[in-house]
C-alpha atoms as a PDB file:
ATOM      1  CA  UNK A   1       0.000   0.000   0.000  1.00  0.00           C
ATOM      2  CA  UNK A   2       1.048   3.076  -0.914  1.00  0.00           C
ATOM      3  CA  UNK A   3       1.318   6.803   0.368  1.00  0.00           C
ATOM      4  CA  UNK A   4      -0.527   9.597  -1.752  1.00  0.00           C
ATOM      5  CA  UNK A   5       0.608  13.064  -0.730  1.00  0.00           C
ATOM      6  CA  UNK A   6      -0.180  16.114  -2.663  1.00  0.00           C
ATOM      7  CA  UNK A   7      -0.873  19.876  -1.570  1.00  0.00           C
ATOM      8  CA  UNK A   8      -3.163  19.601   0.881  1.00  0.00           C
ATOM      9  CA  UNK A   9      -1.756  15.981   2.267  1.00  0.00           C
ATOM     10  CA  UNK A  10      -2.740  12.607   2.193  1.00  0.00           C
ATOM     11  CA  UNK A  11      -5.225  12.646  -1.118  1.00  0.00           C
ATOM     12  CA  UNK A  12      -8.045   9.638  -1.872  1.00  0.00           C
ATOM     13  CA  UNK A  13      -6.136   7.877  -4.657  1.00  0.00           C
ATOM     14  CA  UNK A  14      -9.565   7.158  -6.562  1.00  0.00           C
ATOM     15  CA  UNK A  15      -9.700  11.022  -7.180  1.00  0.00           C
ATOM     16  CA  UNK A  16      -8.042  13.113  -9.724  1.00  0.00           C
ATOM     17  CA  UNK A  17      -4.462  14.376  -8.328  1.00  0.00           C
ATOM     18  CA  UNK A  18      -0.930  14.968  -9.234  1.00  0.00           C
ATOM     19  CA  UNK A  19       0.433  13.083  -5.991  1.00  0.00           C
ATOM     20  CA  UNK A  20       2.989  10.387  -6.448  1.00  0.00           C
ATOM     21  CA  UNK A  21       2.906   7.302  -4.447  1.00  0.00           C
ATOM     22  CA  UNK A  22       6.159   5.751  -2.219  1.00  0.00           C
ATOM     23  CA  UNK A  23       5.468   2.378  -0.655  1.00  0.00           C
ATOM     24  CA  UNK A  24       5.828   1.803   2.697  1.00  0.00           C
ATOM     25  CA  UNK A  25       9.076  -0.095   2.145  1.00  0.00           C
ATOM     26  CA  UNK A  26      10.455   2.274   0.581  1.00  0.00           C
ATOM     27  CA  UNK A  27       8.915   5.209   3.228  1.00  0.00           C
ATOM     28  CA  UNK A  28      10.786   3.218   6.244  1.00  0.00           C
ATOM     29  CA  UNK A  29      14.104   2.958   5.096  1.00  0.00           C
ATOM     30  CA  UNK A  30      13.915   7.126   4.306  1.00  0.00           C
ATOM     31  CA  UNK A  31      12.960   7.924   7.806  1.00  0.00           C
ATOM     32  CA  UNK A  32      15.373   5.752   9.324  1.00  0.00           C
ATOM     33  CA  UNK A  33      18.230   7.851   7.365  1.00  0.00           C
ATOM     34  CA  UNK A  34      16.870  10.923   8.958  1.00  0.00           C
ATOM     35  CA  UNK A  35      18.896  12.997  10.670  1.00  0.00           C
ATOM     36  CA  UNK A  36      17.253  13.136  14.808  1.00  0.00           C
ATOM     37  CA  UNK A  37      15.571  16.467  14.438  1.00  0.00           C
ATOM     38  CA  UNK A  38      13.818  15.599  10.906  1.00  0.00           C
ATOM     39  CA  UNK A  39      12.760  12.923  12.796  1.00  0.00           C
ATOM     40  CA  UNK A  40      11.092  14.792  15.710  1.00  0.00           C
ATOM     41  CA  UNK A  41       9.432  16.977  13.207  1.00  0.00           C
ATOM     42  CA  UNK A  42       7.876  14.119  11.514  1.00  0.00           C
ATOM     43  CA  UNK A  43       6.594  12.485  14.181  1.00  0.00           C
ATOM     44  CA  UNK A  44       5.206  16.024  15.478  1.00  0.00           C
ATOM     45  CA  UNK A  45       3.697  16.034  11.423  1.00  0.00           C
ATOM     46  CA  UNK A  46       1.822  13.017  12.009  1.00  0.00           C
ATOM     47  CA  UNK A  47       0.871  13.529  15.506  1.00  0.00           C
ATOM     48  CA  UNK A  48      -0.969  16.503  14.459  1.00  0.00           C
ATOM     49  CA  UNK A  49      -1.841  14.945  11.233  1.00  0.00           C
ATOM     50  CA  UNK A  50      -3.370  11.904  13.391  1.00  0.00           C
ATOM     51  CA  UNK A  51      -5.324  14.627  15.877  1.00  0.00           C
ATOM     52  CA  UNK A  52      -6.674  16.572  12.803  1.00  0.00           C
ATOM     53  CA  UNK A  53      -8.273  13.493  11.356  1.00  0.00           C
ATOM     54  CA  UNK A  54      -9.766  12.886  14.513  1.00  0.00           C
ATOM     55  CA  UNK A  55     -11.235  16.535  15.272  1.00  0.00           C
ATOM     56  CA  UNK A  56      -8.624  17.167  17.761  1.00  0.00           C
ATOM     57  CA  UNK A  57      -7.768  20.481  18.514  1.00  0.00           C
ATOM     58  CA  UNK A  58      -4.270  20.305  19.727  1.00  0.00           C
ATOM     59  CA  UNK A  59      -1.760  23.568  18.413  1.00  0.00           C
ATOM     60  CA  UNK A  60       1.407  23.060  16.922  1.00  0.00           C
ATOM     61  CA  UNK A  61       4.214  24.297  19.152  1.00  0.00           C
ATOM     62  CA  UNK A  62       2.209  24.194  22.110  1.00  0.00           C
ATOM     63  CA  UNK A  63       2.738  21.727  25.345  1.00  0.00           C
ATOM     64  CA  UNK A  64       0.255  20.040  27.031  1.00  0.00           C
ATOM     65  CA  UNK A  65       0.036  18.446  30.447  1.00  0.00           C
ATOM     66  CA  UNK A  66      -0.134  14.529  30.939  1.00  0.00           C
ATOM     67  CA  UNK A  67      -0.668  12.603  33.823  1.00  0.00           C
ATOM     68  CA  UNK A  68       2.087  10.339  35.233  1.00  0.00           C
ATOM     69  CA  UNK A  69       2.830   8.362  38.299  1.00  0.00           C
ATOM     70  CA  UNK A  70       5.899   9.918  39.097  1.00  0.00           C
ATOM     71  CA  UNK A  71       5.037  11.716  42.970  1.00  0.00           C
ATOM     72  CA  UNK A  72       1.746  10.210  42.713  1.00  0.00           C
ATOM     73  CA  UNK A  73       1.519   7.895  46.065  1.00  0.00           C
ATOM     74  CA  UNK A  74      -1.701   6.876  45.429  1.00  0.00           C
ATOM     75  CA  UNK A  75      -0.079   5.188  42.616  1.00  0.00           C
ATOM     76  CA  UNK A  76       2.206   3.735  43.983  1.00  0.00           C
ATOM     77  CA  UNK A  77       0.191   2.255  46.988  1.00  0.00           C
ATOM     78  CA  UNK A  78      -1.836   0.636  44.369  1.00  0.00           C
ATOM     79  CA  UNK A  79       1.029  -0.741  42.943  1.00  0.00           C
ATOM     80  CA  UNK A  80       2.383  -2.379  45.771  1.00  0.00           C
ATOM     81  CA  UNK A  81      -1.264  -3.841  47.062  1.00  0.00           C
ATOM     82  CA  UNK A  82      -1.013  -5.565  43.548  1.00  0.00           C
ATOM     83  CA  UNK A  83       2.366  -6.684  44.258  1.00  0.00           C
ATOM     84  CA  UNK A  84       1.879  -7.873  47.355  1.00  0.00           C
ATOM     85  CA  UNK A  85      -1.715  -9.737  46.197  1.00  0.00           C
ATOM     86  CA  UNK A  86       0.640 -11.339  43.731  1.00  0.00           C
ATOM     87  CA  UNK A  87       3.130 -12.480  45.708  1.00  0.00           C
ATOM     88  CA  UNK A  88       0.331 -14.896  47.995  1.00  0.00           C
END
């Protein structure tokens, strides 16, 4: 299967357009030559790429809070209760 990419990005390839195709084997092997920061930019490309498809509103160059465990001792309680439930 192949990519179609034209002005406006990823194109239906059952309508008229001047994009060109590059199969995914060929895609892989491109990226992987990539120097680190085309990298990050690419996977920032799709990310937003990935959020526009799905309504998303996220804005490129902004950050945006996540949750993690670190400092969370809740977390960390549960953890161990399921450790220790393990362990019997």
């Amino acid at each position: 299967m192949g990519w179609w990419w034209g002005d406006r990005g990823c194109q239906d390839p059952h309508k008229e357009t001047t994009c060109k195709t590059m199969p995914l084997t060929e895609l892989l092997p491109a990226l992987q030559k990539l120097p680190r920061p085309d990298k990050l930019r690419v996977m920032q490309f799709l990310l937003l790429e990935i959020a526009r498809e799905e309504n998303l509103t996220l804005v490129p160059d902004a950050t945006y809070d996540i949750w993690s465990p670190f400092d969370s001792h809740q977390a960390a309680h549960q953890l161990t209760a399921l450790l220790d439930t393990e362990d019997q």
